[in-house]
Protein backbone atom coordinates (compact mmCIF):
# COMPACT_ATOMS: atom_id res chain seq x y z
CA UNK A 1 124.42 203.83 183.35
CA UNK A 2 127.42 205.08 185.12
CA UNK A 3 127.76 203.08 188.55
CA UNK A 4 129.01 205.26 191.66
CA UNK A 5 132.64 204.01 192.77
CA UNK A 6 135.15 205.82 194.56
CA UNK A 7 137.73 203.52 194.14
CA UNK A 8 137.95 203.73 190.41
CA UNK A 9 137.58 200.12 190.00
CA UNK A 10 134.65 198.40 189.24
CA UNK A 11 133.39 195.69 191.62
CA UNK A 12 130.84 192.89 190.99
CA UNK A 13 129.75 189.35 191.63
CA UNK A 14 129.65 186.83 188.81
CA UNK A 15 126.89 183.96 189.81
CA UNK A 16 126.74 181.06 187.29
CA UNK A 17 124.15 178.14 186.94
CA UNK A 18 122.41 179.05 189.30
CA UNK A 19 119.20 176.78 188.01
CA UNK A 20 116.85 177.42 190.33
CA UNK A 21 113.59 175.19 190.22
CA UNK A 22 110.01 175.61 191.75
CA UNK A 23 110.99 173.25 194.90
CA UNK A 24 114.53 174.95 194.85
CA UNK A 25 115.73 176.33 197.80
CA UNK A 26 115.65 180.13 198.15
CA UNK A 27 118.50 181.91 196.60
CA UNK A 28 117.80 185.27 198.33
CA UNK A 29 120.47 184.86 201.02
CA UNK A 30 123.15 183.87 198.89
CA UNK A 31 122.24 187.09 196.58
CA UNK A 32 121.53 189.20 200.04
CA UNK A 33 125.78 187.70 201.30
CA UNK A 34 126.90 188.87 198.04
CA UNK A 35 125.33 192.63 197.97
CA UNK A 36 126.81 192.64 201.86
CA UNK A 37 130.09 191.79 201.13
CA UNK A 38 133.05 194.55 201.72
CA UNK A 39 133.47 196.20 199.56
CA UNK A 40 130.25 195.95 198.53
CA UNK A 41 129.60 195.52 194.58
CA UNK A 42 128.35 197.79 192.26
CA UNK A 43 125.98 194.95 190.51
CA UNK A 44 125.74 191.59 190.15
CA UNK A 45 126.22 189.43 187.09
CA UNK A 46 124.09 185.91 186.17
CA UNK A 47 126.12 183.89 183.68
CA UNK A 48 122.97 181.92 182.19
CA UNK A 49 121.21 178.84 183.35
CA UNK A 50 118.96 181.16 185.93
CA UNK A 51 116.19 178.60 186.09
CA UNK A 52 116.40 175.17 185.22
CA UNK A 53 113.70 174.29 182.98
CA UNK A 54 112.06 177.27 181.68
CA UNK A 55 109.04 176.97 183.46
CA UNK A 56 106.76 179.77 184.89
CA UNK A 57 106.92 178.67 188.27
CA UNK A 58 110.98 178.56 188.11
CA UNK A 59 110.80 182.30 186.98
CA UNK A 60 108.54 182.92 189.96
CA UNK A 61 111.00 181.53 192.09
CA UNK A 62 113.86 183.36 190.78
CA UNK A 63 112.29 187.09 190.32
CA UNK A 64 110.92 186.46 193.81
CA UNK A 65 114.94 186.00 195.22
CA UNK A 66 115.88 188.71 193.34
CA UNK A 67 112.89 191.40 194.35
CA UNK A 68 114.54 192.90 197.27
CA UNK A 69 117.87 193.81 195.83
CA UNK A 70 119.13 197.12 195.97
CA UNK A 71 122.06 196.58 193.97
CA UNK A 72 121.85 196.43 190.30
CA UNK A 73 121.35 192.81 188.74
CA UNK A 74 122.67 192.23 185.11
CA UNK A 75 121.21 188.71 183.68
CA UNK A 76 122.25 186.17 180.65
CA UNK A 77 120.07 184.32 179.31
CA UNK A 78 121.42 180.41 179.00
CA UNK A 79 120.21 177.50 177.58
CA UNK A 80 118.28 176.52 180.59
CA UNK A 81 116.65 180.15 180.42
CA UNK A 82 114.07 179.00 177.62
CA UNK A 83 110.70 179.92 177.32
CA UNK A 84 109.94 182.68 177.87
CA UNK A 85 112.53 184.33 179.38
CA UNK A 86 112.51 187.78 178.47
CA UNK A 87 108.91 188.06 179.47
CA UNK A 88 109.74 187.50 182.89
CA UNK A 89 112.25 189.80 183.04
């Protein structure tokens, strides 16, 4: 995929550790301040540890923050992102 940039420099957001849990707290406006920011990024970046235990509900959780986003979203799996991880993705 070849990301649109007039600037000739790539931009993104690296988010690490993010381990979000079923009675988490919602992510979405910390992803939604990071697509906003200017200049705005041409995707973001997870750096593992998504979800905390691995658990359905966690996944849930985390697809559900990530749902609205325009921008492109690159993931890592980490060693908190067991299960079944690329199922939910």
């Amino acid at each position: 995929m070849i990301l649109p940039n007039m600037s000739g420099f790539i931009r993104f957001f690296h988010i690490g550790d993010l381990h979000v849990c079923s009675q988490a707290l919602d992510i979405a406006p910390l992803l939604e301040a990071c697509v906003s920011a200017r200049p705005a990024p041409d995707f973001l970046m997870t750096g593992g540890d998504n979800v905390d235990g691995g658990g359905h509900a966690e996944y849930a959780s985390f697809l559900q923050s990530i749902a609205a986003l325009k921008t492109p979203i690159f993931m890592v799996r980490g060693n908190h992102d067991r299960g079944h991880f690329a199922r939910h993705l």
